[in-house]
Protein backbone atom coordinates (compact mmCIF):
# COMPACT_ATOMS: atom_id res chain seq x y z
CA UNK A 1 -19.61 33.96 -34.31
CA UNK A 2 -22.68 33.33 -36.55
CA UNK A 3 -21.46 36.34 -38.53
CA UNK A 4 -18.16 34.47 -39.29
CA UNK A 5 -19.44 31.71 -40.31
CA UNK A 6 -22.58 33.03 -42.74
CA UNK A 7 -18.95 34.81 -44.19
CA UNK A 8 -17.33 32.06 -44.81
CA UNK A 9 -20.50 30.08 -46.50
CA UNK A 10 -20.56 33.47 -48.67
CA UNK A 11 -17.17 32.98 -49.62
CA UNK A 12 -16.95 29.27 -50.24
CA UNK A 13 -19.94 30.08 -52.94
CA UNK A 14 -18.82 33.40 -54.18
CA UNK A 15 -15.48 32.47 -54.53
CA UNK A 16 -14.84 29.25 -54.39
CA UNK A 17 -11.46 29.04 -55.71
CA UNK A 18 -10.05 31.97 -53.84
CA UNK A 19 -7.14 31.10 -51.83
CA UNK A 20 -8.62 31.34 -47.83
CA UNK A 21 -5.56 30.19 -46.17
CA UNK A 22 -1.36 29.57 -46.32
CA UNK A 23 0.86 27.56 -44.12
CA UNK A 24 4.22 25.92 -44.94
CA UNK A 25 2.82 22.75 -46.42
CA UNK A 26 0.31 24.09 -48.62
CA UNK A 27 -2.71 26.16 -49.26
CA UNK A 28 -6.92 25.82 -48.82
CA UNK A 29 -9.35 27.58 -51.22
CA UNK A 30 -12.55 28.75 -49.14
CA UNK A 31 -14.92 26.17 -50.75
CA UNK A 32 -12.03 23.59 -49.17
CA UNK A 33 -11.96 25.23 -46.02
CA UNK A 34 -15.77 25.21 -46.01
CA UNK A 35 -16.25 21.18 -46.59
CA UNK A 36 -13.27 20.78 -44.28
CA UNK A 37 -14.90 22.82 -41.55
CA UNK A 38 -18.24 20.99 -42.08
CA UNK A 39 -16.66 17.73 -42.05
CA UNK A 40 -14.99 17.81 -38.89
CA UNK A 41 -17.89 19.40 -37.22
CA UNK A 42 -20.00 16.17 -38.49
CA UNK A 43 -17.46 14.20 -37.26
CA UNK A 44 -17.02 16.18 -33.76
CA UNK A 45 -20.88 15.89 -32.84
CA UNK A 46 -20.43 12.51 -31.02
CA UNK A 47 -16.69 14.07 -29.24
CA UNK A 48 -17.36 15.07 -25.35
CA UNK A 49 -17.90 18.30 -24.52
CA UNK A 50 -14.93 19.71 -23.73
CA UNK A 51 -11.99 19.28 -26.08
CA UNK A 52 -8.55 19.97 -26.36
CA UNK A 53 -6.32 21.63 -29.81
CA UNK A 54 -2.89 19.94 -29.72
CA UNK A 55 -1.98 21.36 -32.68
CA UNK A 56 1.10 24.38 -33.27
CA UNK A 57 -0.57 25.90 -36.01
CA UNK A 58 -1.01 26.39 -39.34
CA UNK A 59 -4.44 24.88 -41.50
CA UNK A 60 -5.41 22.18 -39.53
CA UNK A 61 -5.57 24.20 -36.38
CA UNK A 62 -7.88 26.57 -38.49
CA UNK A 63 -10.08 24.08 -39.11
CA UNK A 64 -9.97 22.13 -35.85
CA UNK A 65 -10.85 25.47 -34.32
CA UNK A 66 -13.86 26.44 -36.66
CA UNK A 67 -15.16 22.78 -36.45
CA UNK A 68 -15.26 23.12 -32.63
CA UNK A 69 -16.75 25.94 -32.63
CA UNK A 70 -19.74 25.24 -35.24
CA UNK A 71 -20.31 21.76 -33.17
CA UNK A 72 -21.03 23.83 -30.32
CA UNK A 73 -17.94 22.52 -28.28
CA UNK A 74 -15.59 24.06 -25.32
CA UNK A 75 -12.23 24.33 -27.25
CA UNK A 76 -8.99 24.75 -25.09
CA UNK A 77 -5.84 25.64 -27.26
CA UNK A 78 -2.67 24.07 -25.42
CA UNK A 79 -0.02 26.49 -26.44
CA UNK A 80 3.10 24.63 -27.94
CA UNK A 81 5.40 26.88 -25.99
CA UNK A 82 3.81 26.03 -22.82
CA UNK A 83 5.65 23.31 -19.85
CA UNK A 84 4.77 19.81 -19.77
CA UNK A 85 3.58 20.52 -16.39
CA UNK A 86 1.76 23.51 -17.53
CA UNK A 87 -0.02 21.74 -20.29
CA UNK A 88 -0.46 18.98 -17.53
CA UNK A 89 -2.18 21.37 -15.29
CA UNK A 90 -4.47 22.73 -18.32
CA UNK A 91 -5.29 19.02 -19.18
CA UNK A 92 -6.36 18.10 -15.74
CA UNK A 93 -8.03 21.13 -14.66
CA UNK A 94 -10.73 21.86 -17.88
CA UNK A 95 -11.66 18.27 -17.89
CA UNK A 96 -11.38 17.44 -21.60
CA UNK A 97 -11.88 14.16 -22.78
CA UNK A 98 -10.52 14.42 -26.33
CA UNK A 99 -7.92 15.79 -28.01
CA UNK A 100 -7.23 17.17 -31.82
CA UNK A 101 -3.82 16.45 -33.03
CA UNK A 102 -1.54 15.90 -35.65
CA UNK A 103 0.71 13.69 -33.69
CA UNK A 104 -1.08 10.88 -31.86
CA UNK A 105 1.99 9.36 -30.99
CA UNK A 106 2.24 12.01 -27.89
CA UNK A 107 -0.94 10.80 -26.62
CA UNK A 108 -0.53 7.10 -27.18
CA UNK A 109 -1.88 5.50 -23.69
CA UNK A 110 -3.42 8.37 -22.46
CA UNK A 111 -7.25 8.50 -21.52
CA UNK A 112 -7.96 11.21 -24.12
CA UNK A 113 -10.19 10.04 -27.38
CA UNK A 114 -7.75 11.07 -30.34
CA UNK A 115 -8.89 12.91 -33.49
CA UNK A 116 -7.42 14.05 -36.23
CA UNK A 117 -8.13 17.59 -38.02
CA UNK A 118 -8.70 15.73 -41.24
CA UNK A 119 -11.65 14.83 -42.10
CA UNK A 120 -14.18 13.94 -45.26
CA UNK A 121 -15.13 17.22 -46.44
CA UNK A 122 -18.96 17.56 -46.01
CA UNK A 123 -21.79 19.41 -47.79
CA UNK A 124 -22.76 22.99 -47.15
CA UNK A 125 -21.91 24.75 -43.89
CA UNK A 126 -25.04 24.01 -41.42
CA UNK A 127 -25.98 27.07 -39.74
CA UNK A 128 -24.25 27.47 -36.63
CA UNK A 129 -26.19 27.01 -33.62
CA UNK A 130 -24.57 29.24 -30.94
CA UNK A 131 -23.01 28.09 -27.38
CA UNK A 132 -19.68 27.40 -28.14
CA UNK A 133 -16.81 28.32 -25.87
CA UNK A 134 -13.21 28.99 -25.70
CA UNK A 135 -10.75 28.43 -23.11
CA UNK A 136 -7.82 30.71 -23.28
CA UNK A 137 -4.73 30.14 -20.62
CA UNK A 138 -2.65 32.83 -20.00
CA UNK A 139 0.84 32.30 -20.74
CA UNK A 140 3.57 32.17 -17.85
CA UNK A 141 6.75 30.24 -17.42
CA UNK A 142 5.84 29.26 -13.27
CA UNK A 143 3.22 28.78 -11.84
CA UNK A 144 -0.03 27.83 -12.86
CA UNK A 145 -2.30 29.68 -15.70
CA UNK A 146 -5.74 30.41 -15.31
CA UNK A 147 -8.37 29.25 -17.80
CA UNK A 148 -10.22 32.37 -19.20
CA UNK A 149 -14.05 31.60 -20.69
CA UNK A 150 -14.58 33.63 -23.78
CA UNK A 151 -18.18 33.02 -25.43
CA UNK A 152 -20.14 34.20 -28.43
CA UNK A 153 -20.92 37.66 -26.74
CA UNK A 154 -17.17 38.08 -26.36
CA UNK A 155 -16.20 37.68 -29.43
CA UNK A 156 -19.26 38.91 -31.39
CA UNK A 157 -18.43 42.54 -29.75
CA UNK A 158 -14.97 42.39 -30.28
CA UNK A 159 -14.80 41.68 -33.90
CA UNK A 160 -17.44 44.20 -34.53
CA UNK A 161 -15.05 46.73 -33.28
CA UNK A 162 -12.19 45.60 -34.43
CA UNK A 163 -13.45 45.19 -37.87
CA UNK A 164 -14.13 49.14 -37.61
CA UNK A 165 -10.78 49.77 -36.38
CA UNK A 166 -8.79 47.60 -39.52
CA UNK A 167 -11.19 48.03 -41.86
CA UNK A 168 -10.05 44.80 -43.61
CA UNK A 169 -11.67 43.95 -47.23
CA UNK A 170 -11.08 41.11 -49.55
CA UNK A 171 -7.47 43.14 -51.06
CA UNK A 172 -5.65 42.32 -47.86
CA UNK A 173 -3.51 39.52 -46.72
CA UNK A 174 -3.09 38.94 -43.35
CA UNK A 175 0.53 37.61 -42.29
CA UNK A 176 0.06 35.66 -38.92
CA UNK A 177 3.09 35.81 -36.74
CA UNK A 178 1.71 34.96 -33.12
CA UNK A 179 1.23 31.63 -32.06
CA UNK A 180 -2.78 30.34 -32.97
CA UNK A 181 -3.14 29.04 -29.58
CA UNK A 182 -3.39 32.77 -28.61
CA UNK A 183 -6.84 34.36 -28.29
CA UNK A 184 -5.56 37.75 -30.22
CA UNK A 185 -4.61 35.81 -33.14
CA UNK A 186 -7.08 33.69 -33.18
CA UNK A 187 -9.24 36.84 -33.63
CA UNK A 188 -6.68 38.75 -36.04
CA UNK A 189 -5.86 35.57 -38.06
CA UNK A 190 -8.91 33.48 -38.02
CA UNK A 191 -12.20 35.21 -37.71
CA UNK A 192 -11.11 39.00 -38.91
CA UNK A 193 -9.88 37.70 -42.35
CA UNK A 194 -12.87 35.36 -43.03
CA UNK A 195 -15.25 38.53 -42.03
CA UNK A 196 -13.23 40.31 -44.67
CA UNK A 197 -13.22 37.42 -47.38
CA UNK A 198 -9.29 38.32 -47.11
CA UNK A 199 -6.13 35.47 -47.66
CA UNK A 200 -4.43 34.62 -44.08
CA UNK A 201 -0.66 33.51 -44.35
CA UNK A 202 0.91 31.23 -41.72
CA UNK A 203 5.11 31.36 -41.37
CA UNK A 204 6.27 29.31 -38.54
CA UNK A 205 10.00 30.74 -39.11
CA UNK A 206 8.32 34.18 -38.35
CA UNK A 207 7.05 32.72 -35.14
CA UNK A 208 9.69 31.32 -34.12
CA UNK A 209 11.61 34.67 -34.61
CA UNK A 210 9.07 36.00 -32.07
CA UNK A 211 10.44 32.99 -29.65
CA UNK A 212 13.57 34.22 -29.56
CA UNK A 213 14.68 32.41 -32.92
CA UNK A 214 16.61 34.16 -36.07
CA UNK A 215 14.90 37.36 -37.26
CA UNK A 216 15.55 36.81 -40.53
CA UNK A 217 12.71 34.19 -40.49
CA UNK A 218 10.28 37.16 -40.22
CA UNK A 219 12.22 39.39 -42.56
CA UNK A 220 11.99 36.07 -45.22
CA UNK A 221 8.24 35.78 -44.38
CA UNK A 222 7.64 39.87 -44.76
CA UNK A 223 8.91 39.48 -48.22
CA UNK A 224 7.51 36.54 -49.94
CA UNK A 225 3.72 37.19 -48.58
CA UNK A 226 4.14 41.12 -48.92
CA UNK A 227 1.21 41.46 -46.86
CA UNK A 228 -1.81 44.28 -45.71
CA UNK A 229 -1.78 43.80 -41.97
CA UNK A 230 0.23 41.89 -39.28
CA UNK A 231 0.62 41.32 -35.23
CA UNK A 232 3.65 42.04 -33.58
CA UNK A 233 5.00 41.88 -29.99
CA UNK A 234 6.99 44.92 -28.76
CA UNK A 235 10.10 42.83 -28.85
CA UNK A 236 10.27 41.35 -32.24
CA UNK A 237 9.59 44.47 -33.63
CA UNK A 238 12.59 46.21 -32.06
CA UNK A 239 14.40 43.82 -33.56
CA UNK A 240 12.66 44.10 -36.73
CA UNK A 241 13.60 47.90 -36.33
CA UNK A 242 17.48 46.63 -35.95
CA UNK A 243 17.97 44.52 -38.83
CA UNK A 244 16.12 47.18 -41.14
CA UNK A 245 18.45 49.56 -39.76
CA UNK A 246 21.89 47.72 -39.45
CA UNK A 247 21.46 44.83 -42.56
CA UNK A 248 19.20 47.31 -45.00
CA UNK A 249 16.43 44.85 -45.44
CA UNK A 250 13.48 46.43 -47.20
CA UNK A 251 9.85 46.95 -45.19
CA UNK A 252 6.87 45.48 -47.95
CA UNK A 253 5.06 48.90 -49.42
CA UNK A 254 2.36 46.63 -49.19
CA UNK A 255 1.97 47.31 -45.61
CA UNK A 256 -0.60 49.51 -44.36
CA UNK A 257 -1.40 48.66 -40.64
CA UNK A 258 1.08 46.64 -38.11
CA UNK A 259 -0.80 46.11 -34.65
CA UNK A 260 1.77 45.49 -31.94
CA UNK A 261 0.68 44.74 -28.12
CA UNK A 262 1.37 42.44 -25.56
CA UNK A 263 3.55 44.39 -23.69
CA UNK A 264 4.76 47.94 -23.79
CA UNK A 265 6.06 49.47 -26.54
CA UNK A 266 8.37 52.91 -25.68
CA UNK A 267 7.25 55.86 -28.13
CA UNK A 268 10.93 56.17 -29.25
CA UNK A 269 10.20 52.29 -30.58
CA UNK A 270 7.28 52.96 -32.72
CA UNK A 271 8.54 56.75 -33.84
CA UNK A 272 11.48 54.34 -35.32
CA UNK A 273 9.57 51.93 -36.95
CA UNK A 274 7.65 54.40 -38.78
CA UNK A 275 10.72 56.20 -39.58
CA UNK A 276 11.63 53.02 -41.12
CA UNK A 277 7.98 52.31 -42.99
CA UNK A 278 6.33 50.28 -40.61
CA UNK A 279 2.88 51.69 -40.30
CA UNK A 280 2.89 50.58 -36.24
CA UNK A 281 0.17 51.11 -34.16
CA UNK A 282 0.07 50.17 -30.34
CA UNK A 283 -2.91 48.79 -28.38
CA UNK A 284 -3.58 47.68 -25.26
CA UNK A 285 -6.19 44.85 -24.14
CA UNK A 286 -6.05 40.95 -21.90
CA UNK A 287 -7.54 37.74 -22.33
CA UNK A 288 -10.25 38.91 -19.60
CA UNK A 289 -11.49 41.39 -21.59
CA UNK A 290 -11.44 39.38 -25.06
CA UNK A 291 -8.21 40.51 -26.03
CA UNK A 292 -8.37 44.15 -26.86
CA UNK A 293 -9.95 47.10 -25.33
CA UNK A 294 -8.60 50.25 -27.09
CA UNK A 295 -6.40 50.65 -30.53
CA UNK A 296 -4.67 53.35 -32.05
CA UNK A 297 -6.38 54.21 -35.41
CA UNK A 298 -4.91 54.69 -39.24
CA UNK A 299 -3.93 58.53 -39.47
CA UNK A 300 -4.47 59.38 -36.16
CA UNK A 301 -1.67 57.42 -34.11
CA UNK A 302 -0.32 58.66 -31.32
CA UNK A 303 3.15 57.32 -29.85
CA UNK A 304 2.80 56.92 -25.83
CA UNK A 305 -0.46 56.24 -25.87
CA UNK A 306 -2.56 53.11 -26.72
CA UNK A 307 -5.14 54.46 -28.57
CA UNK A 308 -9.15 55.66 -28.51
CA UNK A 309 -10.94 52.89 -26.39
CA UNK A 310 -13.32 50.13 -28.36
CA UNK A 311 -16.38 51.23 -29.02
CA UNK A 312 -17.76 48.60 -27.59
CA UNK A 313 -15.65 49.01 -24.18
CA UNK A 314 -16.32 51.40 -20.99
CA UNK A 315 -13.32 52.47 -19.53
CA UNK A 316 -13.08 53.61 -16.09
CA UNK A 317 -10.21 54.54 -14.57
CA UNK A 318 -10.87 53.64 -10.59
CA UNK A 319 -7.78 54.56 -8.13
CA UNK A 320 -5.37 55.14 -10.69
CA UNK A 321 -6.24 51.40 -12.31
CA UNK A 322 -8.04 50.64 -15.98
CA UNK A 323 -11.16 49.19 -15.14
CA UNK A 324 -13.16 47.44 -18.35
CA UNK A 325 -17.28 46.48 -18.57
CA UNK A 326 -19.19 45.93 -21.69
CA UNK A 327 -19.86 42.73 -23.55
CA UNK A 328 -16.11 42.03 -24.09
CA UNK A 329 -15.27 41.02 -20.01
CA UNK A 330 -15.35 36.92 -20.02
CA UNK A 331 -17.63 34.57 -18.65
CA UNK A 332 -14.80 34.01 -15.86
CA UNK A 333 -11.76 32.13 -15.00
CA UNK A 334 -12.44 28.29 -15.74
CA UNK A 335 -13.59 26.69 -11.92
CA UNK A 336 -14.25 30.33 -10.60
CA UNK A 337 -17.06 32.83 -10.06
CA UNK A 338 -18.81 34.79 -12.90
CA UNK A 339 -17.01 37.99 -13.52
CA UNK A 340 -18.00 41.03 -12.15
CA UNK A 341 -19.81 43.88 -14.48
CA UNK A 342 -16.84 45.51 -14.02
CA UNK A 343 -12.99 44.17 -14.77
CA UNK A 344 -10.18 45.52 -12.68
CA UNK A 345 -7.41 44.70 -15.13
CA UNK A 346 -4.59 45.54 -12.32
CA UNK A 347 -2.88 47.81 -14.92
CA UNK A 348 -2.54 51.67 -13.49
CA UNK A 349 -3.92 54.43 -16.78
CA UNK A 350 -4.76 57.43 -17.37
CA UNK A 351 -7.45 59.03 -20.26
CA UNK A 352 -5.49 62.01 -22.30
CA UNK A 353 -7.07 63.81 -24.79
CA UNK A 354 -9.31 60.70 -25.40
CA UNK A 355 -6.96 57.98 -25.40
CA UNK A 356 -5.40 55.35 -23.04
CA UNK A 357 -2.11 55.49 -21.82
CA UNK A 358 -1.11 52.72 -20.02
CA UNK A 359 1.44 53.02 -17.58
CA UNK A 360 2.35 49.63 -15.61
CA UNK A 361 1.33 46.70 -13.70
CA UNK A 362 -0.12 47.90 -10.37
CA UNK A 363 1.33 44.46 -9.01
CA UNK A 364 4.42 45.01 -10.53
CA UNK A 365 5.11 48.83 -8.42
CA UNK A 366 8.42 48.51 -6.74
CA UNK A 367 8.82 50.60 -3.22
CA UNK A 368 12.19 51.68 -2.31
CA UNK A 369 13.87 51.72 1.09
CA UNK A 370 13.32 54.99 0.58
CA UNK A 371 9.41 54.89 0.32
CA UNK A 372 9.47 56.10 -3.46
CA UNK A 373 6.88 54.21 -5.54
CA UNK A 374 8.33 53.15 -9.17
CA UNK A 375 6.48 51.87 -11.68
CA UNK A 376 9.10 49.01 -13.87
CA UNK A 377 7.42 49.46 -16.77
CA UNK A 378 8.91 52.96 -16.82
CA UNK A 379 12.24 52.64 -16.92
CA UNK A 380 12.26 49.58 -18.77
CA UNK A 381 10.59 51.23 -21.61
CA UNK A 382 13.36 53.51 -21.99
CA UNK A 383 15.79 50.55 -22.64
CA UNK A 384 13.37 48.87 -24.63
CA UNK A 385 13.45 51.31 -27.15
CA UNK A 386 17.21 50.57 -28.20
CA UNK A 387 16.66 47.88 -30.88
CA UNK A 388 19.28 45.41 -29.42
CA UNK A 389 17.24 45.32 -26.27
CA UNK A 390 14.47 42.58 -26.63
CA UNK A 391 12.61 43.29 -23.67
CA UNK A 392 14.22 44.42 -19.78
CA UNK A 393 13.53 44.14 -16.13
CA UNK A 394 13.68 46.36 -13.07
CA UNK A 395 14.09 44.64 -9.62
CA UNK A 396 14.45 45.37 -6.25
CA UNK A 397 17.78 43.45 -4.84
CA UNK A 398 17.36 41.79 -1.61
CA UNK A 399 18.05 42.55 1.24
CA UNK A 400 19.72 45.94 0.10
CA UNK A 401 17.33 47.50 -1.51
CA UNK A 402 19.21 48.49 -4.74
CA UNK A 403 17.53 48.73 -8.00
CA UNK A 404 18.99 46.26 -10.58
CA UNK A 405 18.14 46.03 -14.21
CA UNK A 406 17.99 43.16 -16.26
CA UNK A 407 18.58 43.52 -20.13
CA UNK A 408 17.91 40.67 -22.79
CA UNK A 409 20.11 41.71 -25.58
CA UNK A 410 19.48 40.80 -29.03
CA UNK A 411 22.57 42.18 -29.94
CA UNK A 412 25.99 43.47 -27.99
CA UNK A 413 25.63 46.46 -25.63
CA UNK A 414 27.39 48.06 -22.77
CA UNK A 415 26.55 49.22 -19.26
CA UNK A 416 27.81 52.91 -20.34
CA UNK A 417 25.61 52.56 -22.97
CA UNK A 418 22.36 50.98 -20.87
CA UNK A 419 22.85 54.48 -18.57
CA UNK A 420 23.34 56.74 -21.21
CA UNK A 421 19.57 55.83 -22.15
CA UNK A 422 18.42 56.08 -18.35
CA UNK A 423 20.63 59.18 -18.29
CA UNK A 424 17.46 62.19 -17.46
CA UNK A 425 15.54 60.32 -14.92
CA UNK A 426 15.53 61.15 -11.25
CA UNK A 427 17.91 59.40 -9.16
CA UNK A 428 15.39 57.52 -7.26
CA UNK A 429 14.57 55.52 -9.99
CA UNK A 430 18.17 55.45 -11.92
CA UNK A 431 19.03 51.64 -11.63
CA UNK A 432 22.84 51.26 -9.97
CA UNK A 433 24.11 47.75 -11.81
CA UNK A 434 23.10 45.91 -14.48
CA UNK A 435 22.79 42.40 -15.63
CA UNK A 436 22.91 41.22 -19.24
CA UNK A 437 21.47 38.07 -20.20
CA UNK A 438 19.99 36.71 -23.91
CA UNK A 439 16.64 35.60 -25.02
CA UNK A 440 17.67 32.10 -24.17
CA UNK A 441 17.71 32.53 -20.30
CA UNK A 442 15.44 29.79 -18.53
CA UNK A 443 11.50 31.54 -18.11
CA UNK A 444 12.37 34.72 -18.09
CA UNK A 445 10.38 36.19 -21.08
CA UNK A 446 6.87 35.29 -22.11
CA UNK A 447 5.95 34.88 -25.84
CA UNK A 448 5.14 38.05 -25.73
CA UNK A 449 8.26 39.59 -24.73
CA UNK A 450 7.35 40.57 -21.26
CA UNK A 451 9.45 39.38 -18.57
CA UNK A 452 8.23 36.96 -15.89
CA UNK A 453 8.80 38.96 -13.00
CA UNK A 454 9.36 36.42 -10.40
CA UNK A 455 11.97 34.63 -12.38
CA UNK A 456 13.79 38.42 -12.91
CA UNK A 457 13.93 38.41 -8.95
CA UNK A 458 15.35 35.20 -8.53
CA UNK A 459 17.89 36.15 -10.96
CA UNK A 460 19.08 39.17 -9.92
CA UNK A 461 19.10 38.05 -6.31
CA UNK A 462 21.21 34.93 -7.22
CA UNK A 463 23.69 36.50 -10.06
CA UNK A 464 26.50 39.04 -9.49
CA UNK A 465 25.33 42.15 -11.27
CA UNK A 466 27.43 44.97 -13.26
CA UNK A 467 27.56 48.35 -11.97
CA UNK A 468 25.91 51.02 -14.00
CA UNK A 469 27.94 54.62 -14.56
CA UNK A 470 25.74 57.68 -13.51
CA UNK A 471 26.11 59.76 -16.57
CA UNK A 472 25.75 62.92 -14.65
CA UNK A 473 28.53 62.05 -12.79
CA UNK A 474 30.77 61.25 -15.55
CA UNK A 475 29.72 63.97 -18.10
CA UNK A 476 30.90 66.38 -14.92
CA UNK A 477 34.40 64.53 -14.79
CA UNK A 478 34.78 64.32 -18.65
CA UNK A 479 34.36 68.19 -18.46
């Protein structure tokens, strides 16, 4: 992190009246952002050691996360789309004793010291002195998350290969879609484009289109910022992929590298949003392992596959599952053991021709009463790739066995329709009924678009399900 912040003290002298950073409210020139930063970390050198962001987004959790983070603190982000219970449980378990936030009100009578992001700005950055760490929770709508330690040697590695990857420079502008509370963004929209001396914009409407909200808050967003480089999840840009092909909304020429991730994205998905100008490229990675371990690369994408691995990764594949070491892995979950040298990620790859495919959760492998393994993640990408399909779940039906699919539709579709893109796969794994639902269905999707698995089972075991046609059978009536 040194390297980001010797940047950003280049920056706030070379160009000091650069724009560094947008939100909805306003703007920061880096020689503001600087004497914010420094401000904030005078202010936070007396704050326990462990303190909470309360903060959705935007500038002021910019700062409040570079402040922590120079004062040599252990930050933990509390995700705004998180359960009171969760954020509860996050609260109670990492001990913090403070809390940044923009609304003290919420925390009026509670035990935590209260600061605000805003602060005096300060002299010249001090140099940073190393030690800080982050505490990332992984998302989830039940149960409780698990507090991942990510450190200096985490992130140092990371950026450097990331940075290799982009190749960002001063000329881009960054639009940030993903919520800041996320590790990934907090790498793409934070420390990448202060590395690169490159403007980062913040549009809540276009994150709240990734939350299931109106799409046309990150078609509105796309167009005023016209930006370099973005973040997607699979789902928002399938329906990204919709609107451009049903409403004729326009893709920015600006454009020149869309990362999308989080969950699977079918090959049919990104051949369409290139076919539509989105330069797409999938990659693959997890919180454990510092957010990314491999990345397809300008010119040399290849749909189905997630890309060449990090340079600074070593991927084994162990058993059929993607196993990670290198500087990247974290410190460890928050209360547990150190990691091992080596992270089992519990997602089943292969290497092909010298990139990762990724092909499911190996918790997630479904067994038949007929004893044939299926991996979800299959035939869900297959509906997935219809842009009125924001993301889809394959269950197991108790106690008949039968194989039920769950679609969240973005946009009207029938069961005839839902087989007619399962239509070529074996029987075995052909779903036999169907049940629609919409983005607004009770923890079923995480903000990434993937579905909570658990919650799928509960629903298909407690909701009467439509049958799904075999197209085989009907193509041979029809003739």
């Amino acid at each position: 992190m040194r390297r980001v912040f010797d940047a950003l003290t280049r920056h706030a002298s070379a160009h000091p009246d650069a724009t560094a950073f947008r939100d909805d409210t306003g703007a920061v020139t880096w020689h503001d952002l600087s004497g914010r930063v420094a401000g904030l970390a005078q202010r936070l050198e007396a704050a326990p050691r462990t303190v909470a962001i309360a903060v959705p987004g935007g500038i002021d959790y910019v700062v409040a996360d570079l402040a922590l983070t120079l004062a040599g603190k252990r930050q933990v982000p509390l995700p705004f789309f998180f359960s009171p219970g969760q954020t509860d449980h996050i609260l109670q378990e990492c001990d913090a004793e403070a809390v940044i936030t923009t609304d003290s009100d919420v925390f009026a009578g509670s035990p935590f010291q209260v600061i605000s992001p805003q602060a005096a700005p300060a002299g010249p950055l001090p140099a940073y002195p190393g030690g800080a760490e982050r505490v990332i929770y992984t998302s989830g709508s039940s149960g409780h998350p698990k507090g991942v330690i990510i450190g200096d040697r985490q992130l140092d590695a990371s950026l450097a290969a990331l940075s290799d990857v982009i190749g960002a420079g001063p000329r881009d502008r960054h639009l940030s879609v993903l919520p800041l509370p996320q590790l990934l963004e907090q790498i793409c929209g934070i420390f990448l484009p202060i590395l690169a001396g490159a403007e980062c914009v913040m549009r809540f409407d276009a994150t709240r289109a990734l939350l299931g909200g109106p799409i046309e808050g990150l078609i509105r967003a796309m167009d005023q910022c016209q930006p370099t480089t973005s973040l997607l999840a699979p789902g928002l840009l399938g329906r990204w992929v919709a609107a451009i092909e049903h409403a004729g909304s326009s893709v920015p020429s600006s454009l020149r590298f869309v990362a999308v991730g989080g969950a699977a994205s079918s090959p049919a998905l990104v051949r369409a949003a290139e076919a539509a100008g989105i330069p797409v490229h999938e990659g693959y990675g997890l919180s454990e392992c510092c957010s990314v371990v491999a990345m397809n690369r300008p010119g040399r994408n290849v749909p189905g596959t997630v890309g060449p691995v990090l340079a600074c990764s070593d991927v084994q594949i162990v058993d059929g599952e993607i196993t990670v070491a290198g500087p990247t892995v974290m410190e460890g979950y928050l209360g547990g053991a150190p990691a091992p040298t080596r992270w089992h990620t519990g997602d089943l790859g292969r290497i092909e021709d010298g990139r990762l495919v990724v092909e499911g959760r190996k918790d997630a492998l479904l067994v038949t009463p007929a004893g044939r393994n299926i991996s979800p993640e299959w035939i869900e990408a297959r509906v997935n790739a219809d842009p009125r399909v924001m993301s889809s779940a394959l269950c197991l039906r108790d106690p008949d066995g039968v194989l039920v699919l769950i679609a969240v539709l973005a946009a009207p579709m029938s069961a005839q329709e839902i087989a007619a893109r399962l239509r070529d796969l074996p029987g075995y794994a052909r779903p036999e009924a169907v049940i629609f639902t919409d983005p607004s269905e009770p923890g079923l999707l995480f903000p990434a678009g993937t579905p909570d698995r658990r919650v799928a089972a509960a629903i298909v075991n407690g909701r009467a399900a439509e049958p799904l046609p075999n197209p085989l059978q009907t193509e041979r009536l029809a003739s």
